[in-house]
N, C-alpha and C. Protein backbone atom coordinates (compact mmCIF):
# COMPACT_ATOMS: atom_id res chain seq x y z
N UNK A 1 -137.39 76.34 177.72
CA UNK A 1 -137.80 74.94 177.92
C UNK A 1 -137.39 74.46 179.31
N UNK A 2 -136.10 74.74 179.70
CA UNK A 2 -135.65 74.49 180.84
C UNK A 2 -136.52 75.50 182.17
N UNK A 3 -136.72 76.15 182.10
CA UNK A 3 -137.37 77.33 182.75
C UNK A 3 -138.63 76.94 183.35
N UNK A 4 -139.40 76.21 182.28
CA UNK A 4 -140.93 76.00 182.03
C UNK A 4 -141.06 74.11 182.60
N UNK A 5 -139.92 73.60 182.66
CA UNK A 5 -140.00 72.51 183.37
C UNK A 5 -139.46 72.12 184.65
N UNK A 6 -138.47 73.58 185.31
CA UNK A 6 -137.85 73.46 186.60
C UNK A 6 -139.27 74.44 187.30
N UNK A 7 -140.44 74.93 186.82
CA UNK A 7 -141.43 75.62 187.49
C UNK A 7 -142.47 74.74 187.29
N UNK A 8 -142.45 73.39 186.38
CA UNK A 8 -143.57 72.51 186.77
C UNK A 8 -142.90 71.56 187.92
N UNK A 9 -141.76 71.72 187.76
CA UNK A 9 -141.09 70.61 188.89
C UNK A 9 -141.76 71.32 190.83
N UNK A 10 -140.97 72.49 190.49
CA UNK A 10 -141.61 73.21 191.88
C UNK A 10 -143.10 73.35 192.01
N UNK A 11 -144.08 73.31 191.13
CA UNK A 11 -145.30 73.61 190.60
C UNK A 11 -145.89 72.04 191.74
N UNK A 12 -145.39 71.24 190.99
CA UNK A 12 -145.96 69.64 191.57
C UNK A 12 -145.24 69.22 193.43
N UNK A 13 -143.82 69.97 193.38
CA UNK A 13 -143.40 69.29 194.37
C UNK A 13 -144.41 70.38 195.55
N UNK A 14 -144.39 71.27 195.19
CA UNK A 14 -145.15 72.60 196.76
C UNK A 14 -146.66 71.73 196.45
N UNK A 15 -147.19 71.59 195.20
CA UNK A 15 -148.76 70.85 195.25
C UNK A 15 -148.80 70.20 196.48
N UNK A 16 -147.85 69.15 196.11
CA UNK A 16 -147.90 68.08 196.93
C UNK A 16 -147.51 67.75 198.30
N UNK A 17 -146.65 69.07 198.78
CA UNK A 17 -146.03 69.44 199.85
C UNK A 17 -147.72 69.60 200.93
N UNK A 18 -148.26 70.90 200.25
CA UNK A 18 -149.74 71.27 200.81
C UNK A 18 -150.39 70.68 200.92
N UNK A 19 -151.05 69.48 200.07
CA UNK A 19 -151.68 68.72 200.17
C UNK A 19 -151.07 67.41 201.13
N UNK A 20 -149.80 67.14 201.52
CA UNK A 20 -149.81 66.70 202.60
C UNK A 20 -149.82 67.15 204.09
N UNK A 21 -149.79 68.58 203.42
CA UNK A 21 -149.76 69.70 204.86
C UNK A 21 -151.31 69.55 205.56
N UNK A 22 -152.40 69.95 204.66
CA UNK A 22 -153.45 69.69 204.98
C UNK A 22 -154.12 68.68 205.31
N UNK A 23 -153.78 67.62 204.97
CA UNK A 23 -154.42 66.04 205.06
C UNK A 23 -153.68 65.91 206.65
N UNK A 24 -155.02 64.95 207.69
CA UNK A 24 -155.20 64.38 208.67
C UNK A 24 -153.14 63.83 208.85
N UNK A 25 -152.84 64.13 210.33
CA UNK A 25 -151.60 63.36 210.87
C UNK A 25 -151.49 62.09 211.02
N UNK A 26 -150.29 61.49 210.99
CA UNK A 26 -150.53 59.93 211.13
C UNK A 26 -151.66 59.21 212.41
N UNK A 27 -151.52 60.19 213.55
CA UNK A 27 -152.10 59.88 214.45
C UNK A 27 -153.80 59.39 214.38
N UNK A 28 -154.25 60.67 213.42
CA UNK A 28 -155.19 60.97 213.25
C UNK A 28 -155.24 59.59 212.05
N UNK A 29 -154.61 59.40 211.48
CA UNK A 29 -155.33 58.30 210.36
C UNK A 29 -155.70 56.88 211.51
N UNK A 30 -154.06 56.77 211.77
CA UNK A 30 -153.85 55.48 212.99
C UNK A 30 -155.25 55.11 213.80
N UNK A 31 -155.97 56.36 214.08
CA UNK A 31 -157.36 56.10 215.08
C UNK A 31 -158.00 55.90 214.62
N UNK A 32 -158.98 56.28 213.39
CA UNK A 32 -159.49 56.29 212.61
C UNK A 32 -159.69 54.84 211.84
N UNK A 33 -158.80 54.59 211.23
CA UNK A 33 -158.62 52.94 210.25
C UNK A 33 -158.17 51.84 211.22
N UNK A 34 -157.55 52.06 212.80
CA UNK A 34 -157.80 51.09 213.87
C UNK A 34 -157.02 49.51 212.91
N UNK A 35 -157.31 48.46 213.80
CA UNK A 35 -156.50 47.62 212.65
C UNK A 35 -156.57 47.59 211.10
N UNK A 36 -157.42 48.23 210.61
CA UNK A 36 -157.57 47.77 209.06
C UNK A 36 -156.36 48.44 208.14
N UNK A 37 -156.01 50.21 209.05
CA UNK A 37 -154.87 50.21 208.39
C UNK A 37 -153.24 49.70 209.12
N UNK A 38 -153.61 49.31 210.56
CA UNK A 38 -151.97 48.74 210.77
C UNK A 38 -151.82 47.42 210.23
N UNK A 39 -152.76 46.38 209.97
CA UNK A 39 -152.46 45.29 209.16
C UNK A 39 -151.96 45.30 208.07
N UNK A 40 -151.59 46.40 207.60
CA UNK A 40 -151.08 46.71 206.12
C UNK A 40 -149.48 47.25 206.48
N UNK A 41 -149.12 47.77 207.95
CA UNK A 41 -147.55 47.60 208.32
C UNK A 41 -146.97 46.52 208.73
N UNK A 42 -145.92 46.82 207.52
CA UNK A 42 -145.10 45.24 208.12
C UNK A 42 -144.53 44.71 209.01
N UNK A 43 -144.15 46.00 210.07
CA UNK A 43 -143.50 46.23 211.42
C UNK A 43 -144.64 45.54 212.25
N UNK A 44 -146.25 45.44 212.10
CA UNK A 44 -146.69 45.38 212.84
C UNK A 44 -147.36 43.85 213.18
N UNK A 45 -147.07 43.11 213.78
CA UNK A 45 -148.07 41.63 214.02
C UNK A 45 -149.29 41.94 213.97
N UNK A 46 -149.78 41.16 212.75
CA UNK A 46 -151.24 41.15 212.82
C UNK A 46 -151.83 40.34 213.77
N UNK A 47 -152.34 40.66 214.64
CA UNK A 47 -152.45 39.89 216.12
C UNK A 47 -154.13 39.23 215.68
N UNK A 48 -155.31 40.69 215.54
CA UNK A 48 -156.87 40.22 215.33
C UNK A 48 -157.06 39.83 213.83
N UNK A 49 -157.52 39.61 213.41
CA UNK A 49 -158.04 39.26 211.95
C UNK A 49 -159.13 40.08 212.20
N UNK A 50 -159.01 40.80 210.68
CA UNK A 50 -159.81 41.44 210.38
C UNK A 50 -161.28 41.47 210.76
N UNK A 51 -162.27 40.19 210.37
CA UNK A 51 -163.57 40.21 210.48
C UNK A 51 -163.78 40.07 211.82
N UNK A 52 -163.15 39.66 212.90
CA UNK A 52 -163.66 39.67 214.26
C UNK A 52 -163.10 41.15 214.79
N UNK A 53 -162.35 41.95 214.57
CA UNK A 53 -161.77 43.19 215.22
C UNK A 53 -163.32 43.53 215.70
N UNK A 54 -164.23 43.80 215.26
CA UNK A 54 -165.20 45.38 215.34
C UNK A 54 -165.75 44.58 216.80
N UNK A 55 -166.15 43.31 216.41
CA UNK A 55 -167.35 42.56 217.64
C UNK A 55 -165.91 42.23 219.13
N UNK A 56 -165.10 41.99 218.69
CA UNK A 56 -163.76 41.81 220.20
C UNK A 56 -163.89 43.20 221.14
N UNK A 57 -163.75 44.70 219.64
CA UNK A 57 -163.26 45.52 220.45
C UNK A 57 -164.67 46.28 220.95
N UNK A 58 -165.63 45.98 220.80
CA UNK A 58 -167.52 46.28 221.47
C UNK A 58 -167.26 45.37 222.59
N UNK A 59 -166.70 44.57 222.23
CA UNK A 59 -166.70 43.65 223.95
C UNK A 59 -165.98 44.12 224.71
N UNK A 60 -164.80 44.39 224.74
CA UNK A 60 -163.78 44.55 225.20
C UNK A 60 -163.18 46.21 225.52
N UNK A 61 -163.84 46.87 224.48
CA UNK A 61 -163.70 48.26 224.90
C UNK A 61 -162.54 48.96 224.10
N UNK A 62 -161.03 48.19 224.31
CA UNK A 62 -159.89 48.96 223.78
C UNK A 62 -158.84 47.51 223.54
N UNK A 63 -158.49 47.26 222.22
CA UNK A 63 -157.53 46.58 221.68
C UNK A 63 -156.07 47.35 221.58
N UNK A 64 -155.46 46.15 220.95
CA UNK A 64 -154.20 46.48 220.69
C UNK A 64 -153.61 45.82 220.16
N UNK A 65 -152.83 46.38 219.24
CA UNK A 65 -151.30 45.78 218.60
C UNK A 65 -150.02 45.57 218.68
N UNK A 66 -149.27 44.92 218.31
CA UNK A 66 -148.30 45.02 218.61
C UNK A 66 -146.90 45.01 217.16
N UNK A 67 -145.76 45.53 217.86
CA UNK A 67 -145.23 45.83 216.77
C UNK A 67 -144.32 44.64 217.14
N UNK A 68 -143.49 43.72 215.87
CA UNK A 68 -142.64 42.67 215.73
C UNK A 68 -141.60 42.69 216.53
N UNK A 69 -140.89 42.36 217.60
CA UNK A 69 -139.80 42.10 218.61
C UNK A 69 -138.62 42.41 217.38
N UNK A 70 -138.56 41.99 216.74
CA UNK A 70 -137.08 41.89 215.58
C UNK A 70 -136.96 43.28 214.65
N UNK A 71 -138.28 44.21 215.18
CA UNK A 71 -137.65 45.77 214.24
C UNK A 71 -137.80 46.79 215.65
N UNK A 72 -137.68 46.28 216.47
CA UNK A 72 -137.35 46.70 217.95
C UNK A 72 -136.02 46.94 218.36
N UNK A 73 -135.52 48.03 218.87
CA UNK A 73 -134.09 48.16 220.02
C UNK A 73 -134.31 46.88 220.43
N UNK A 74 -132.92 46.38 221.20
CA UNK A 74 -133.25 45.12 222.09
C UNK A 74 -133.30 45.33 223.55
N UNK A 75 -133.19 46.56 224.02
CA UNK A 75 -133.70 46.74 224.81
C UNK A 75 -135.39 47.36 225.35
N UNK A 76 -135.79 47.05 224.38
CA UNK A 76 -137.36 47.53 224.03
C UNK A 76 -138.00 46.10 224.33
N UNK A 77 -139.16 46.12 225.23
CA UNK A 77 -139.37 44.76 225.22
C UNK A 77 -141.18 44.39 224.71
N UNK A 78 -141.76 45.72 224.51
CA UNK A 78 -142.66 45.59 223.26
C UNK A 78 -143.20 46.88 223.40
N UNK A 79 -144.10 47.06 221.83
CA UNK A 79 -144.11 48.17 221.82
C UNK A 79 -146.02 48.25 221.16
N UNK A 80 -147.03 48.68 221.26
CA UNK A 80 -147.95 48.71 220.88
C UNK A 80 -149.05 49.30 220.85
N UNK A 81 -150.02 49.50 219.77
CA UNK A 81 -150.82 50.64 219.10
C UNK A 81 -152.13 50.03 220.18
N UNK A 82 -152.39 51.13 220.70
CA UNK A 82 -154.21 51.08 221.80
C UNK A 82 -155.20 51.52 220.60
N UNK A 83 -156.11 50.83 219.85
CA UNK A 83 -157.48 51.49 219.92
C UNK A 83 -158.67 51.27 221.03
N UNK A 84 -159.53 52.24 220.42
CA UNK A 84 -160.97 52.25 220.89
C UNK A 84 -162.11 52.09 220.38
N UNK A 85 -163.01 51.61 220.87
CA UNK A 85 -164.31 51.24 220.35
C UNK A 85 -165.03 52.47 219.75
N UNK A 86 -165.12 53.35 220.39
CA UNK A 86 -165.91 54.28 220.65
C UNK A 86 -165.53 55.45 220.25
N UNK A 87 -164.34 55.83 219.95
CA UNK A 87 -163.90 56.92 220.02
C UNK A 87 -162.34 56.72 218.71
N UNK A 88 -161.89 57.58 218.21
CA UNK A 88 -160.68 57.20 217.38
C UNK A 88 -159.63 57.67 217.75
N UNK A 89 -158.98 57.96 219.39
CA UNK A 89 -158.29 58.14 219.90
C UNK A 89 -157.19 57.01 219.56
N UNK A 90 -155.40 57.00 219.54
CA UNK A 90 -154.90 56.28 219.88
C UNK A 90 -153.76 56.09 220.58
N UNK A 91 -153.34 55.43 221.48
CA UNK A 91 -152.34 55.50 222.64
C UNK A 91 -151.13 54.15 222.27
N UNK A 92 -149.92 54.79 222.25
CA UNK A 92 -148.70 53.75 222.06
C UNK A 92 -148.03 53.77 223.38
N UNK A 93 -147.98 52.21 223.62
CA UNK A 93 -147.36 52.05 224.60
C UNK A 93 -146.90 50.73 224.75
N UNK A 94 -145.34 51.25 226.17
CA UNK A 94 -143.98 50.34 225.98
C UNK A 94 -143.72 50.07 226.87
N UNK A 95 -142.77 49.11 227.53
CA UNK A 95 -141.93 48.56 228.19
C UNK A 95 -140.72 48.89 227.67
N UNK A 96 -139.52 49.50 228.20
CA UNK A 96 -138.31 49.17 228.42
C UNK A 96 -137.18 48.93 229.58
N UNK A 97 -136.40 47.50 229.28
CA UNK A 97 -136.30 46.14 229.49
C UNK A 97 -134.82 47.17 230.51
N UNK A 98 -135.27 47.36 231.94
CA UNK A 98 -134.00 48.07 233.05
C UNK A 98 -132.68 46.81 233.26
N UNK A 99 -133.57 45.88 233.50
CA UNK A 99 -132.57 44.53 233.84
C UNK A 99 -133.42 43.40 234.06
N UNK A 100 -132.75 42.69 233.19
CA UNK A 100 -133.62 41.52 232.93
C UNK A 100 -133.49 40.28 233.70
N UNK A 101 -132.33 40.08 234.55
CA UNK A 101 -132.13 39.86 235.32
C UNK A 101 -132.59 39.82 236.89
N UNK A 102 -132.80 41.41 237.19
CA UNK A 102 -133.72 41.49 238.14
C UNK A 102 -135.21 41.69 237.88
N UNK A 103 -135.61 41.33 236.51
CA UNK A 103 -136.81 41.59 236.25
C UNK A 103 -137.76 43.07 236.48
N UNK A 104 -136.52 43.94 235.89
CA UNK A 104 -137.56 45.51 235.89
C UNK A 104 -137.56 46.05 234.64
N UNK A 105 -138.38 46.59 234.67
CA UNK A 105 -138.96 47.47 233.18
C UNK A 105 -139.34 48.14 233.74
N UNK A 106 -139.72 49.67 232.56
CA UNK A 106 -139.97 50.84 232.27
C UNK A 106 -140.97 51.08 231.75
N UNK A 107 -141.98 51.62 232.28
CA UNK A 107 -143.48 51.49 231.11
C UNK A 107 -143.15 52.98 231.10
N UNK A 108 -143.31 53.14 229.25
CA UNK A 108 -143.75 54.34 229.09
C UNK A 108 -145.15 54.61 228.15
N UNK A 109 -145.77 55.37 228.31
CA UNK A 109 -147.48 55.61 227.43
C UNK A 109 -147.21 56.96 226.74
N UNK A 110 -147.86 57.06 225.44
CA UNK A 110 -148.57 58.53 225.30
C UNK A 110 -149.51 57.90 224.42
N UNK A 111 -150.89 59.07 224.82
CA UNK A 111 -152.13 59.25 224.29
C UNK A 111 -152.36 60.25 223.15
N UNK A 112 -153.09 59.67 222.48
CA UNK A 112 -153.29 60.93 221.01
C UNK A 112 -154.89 61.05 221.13
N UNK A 113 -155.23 62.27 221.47
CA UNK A 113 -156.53 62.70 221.81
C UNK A 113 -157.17 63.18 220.09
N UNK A 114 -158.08 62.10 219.63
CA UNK A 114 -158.22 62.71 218.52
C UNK A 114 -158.92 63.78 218.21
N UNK A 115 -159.84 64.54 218.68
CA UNK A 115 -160.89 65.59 218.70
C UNK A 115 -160.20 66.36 219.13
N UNK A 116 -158.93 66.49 220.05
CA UNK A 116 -158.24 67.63 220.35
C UNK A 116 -157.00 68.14 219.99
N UNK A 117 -156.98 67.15 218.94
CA UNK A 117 -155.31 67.00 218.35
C UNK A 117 -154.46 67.35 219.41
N UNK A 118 -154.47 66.49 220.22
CA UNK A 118 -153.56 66.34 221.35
C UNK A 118 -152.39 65.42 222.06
N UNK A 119 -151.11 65.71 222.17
CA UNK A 119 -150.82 64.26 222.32
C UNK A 119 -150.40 63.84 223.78
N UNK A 120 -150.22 63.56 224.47
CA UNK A 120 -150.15 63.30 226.00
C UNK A 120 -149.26 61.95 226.54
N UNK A 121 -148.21 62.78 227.12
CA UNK A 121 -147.45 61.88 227.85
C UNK A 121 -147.61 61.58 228.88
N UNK A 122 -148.20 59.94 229.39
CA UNK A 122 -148.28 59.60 230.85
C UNK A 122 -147.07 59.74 231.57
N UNK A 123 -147.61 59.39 232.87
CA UNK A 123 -146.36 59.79 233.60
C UNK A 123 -145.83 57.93 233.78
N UNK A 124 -144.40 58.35 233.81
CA UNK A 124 -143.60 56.51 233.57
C UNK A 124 -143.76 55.95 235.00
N UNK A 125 -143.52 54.51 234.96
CA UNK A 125 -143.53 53.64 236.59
C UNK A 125 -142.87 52.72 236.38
N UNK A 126 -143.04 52.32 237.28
CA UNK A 126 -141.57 50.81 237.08
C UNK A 126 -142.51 49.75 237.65
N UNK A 127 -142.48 48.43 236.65
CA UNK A 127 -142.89 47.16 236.88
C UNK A 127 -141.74 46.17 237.14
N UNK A 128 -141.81 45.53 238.37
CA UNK A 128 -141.47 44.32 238.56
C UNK A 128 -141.73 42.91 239.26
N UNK A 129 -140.72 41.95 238.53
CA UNK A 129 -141.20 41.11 238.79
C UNK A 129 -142.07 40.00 237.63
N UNK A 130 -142.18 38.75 238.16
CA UNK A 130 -143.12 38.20 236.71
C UNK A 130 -144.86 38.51 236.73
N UNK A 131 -145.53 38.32 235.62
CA UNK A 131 -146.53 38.45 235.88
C UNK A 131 -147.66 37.32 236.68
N UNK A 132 -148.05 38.20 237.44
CA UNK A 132 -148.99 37.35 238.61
C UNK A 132 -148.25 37.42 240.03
N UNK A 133 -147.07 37.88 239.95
CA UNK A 133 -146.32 38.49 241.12
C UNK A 133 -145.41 39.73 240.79
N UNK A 134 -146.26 40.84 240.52
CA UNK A 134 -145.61 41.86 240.03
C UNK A 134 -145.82 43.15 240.86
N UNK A 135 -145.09 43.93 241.11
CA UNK A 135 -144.76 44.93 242.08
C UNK A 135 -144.49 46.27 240.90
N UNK A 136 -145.78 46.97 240.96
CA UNK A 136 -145.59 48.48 240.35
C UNK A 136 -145.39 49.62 241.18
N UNK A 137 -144.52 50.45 240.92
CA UNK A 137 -143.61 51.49 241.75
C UNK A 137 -144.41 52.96 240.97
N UNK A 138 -145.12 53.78 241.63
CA UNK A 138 -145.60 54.97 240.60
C UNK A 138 -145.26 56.42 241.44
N UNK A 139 -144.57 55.91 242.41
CA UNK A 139 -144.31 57.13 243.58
C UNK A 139 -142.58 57.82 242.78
N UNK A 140 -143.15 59.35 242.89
CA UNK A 140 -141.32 59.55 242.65
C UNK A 140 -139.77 59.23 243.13
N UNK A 141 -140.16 58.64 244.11
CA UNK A 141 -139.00 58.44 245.16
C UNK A 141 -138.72 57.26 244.64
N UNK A 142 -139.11 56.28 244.52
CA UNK A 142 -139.04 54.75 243.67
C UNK A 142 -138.80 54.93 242.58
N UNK A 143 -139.36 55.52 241.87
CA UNK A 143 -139.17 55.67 240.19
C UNK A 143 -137.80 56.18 240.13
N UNK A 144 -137.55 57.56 240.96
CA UNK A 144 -136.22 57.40 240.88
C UNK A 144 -135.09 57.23 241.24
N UNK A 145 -135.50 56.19 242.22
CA UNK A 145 -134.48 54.71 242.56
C UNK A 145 -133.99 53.98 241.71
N UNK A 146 -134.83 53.66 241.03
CA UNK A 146 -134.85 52.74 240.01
C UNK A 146 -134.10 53.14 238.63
N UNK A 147 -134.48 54.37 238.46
CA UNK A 147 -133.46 54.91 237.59
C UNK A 147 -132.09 54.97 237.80
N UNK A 148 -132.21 55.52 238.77
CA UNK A 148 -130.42 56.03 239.38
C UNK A 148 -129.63 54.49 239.27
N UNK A 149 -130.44 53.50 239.96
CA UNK A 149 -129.74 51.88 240.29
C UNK A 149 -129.38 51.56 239.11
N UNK A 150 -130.32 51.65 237.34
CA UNK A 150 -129.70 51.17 236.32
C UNK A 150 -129.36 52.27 235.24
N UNK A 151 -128.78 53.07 235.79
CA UNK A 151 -128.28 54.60 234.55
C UNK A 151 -128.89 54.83 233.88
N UNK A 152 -130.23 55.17 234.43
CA UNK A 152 -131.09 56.33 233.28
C UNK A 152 -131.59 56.96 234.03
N UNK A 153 -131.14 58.28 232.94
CA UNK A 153 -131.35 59.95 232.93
C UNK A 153 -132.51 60.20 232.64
N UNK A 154 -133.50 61.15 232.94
CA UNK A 154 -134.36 61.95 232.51
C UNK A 154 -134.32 61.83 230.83
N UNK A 155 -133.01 62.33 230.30
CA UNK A 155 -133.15 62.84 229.22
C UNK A 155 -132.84 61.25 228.20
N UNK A 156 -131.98 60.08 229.00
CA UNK A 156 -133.13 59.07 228.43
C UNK A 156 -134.25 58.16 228.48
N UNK A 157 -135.25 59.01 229.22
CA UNK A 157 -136.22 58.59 229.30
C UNK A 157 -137.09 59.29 228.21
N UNK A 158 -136.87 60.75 227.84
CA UNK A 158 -137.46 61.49 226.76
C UNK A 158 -136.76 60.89 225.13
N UNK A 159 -135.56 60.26 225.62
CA UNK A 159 -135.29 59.54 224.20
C UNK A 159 -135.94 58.70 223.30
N UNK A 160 -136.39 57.68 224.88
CA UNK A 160 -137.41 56.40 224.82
C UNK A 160 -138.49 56.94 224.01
N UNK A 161 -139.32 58.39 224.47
CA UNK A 161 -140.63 58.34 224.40
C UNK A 161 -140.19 59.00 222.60
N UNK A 162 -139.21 59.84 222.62
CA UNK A 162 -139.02 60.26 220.78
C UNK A 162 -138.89 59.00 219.68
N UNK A 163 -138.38 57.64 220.58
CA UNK A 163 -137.97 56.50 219.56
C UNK A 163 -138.98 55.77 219.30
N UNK A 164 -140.01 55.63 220.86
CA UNK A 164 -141.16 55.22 220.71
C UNK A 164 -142.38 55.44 219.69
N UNK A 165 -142.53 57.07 219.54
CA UNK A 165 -143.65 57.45 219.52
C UNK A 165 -143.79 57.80 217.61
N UNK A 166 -142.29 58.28 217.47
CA UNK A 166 -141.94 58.89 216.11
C UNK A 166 -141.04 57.91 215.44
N UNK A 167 -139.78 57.15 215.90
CA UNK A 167 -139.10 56.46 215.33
C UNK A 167 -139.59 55.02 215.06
N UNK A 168 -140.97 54.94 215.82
CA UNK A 168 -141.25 53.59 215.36
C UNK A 168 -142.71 53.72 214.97
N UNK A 169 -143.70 54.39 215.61
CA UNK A 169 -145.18 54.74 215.24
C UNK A 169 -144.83 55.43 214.39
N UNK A 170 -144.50 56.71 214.54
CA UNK A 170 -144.58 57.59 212.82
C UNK A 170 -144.14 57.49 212.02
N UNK A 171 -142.94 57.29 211.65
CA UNK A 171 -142.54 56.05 211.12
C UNK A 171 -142.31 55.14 210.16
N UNK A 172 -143.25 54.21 211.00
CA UNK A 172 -143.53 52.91 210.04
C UNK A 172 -144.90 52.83 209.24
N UNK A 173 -145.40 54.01 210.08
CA UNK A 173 -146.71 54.21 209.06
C UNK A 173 -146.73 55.51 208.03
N UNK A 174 -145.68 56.14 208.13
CA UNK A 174 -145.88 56.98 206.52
C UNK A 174 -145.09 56.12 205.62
N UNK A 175 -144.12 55.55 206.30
CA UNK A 175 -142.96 54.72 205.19
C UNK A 175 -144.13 54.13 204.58
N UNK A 176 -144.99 53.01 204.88
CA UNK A 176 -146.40 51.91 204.57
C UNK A 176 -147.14 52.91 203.85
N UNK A 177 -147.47 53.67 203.98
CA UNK A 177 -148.43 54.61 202.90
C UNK A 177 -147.69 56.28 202.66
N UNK A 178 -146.44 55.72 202.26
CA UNK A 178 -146.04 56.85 201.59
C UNK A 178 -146.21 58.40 201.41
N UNK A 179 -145.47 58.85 202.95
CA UNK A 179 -145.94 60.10 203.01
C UNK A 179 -144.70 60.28 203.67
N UNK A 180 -144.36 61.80 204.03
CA UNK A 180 -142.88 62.14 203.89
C UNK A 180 -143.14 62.27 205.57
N UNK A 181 -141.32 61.32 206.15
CA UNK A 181 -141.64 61.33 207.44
C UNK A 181 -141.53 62.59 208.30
N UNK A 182 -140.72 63.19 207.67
CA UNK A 182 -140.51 64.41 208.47
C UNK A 182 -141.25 65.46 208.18
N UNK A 183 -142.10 65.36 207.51
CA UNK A 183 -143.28 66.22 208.02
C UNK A 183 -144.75 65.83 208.57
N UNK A 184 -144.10 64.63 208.75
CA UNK A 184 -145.54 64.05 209.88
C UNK A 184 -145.25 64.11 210.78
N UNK A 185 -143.84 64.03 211.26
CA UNK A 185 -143.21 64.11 212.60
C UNK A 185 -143.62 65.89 212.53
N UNK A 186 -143.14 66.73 211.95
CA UNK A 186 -143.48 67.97 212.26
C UNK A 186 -144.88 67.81 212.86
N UNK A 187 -145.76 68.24 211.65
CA UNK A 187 -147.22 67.91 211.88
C UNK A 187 -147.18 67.57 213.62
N UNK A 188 -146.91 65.87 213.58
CA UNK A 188 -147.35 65.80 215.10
C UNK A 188 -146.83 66.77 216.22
N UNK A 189 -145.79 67.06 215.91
CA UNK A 189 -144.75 68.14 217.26
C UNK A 189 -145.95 69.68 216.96
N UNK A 190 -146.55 69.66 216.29
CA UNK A 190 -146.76 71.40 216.16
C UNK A 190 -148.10 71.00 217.22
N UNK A 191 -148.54 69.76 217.08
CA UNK A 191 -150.09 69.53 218.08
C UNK A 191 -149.55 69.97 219.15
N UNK A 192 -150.26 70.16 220.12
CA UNK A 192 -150.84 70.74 221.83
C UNK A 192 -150.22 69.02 222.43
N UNK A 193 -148.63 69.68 223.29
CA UNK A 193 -148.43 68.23 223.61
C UNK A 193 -148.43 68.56 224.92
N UNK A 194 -148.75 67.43 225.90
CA UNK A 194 -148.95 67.68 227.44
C UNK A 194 -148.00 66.76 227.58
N UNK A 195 -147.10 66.98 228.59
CA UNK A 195 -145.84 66.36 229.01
C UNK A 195 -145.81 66.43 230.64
N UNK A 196 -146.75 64.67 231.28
CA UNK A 196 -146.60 64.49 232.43
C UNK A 196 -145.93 63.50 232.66
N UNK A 197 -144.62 63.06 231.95
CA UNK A 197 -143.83 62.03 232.49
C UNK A 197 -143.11 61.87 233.24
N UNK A 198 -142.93 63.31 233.80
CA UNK A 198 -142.12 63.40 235.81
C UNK A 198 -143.19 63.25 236.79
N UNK A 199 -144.98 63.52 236.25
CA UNK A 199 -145.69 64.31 237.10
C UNK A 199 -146.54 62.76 237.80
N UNK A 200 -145.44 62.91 238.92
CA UNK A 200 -145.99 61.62 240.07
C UNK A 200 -147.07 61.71 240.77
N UNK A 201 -147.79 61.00 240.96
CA UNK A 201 -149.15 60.56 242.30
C UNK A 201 -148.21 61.01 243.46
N UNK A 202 -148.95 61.83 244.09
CA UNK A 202 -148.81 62.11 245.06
C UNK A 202 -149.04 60.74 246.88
N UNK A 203 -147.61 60.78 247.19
CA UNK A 203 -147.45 59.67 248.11
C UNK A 203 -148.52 59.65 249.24
């Protein structure tokens, strides 16, 4: 009896293991359902209402969301989901807050190529200043000025993009539809990732 119910136990848990193995990555849902399924995370401000999303983002080309300031680091100064009209690609992207004081931030991006299951790290730049008088830095020599001036490393800048991309996109959307996080985080790490976040414009 015991035998025959610790092999339906393993029986259901590997079912269900595979069947989340096989089913589409968060990424891949995220592009796909566009706001209809991030309005259903609670992390996330419902910014469009539903019935106008489709006709904004035909106008407009590429929307976005944003995730709530209060389930944010506080040095994160926002964080938010890109769709597309056209295509079910989707791109998360951030600001983090160097000194607020002197008014600099950290933009960091990555792109999720949906047809290529791909995920792609832009390369980072430094914004400053307020907006409408803002000074963007995309040359390496600046970028890492700017680092060195407020103590960040390379390796936390790759922190940013792991807290960004997985600790708050992947996330908050398997927690919301119930799917096991660490193997969506797998899932996404096994995709074809391109990593140009040193790789500067040439001066």
């Amino acid at each position: 009896m015991n035998n025959a119910l610790i092999r339906m136990v393993i029986f259901v848990f590997s079912t269900s293991l595979t069947m989340a193995w096989i089913r589409p990555n968060v990424m891949d849902e995220m592009g796909v359902s566009q706001v209809y399924g991030a309005n259903k995370v609670k992390e996330i401000d419902r910014f469009y209402p539903v019935w106008e999303w489709e006709m904004a983002l035909e106008t407009f080309g590429a929307l976005w969301v944003d995730y709530k300031e209060e389930y944010l680091k506080d040095e994160i100064s926002y964080i938010n989901l890109i769709f597309y009209y056209d295509r079910s690609d989707v791109a998360i992207s951030s600001m983090v807050t160097l000194s607020e004081e002197d008014e600099v931030w950290l933009r960091i991006r990555a792109d999720y190529d949906y047809e290529e299951k791909k995920l792609v790290y832009a390369p980072i730049f430094i914004w400053q200043g307020e907006t409408g008088d803002t000074e963007v830095y995309k040359e390496e020599e600046k970028v890492n000025e700017y680092l060195n001036k407020y103590g960040v490393t390379r390796e936390d800048v790759k922190a940013y993009q792991e807290y960004i991309v997985y600790d708050v996109a992947v996330k908050t959307w398997s927690r919301r539809y119930l799917k096991y996080y660490w193997l969506e985080k797998w899932k996404l790490k096994l995709c074809d990732t391109v990593d140009n976040t040193f790789q500067f414009p040439e001066e």
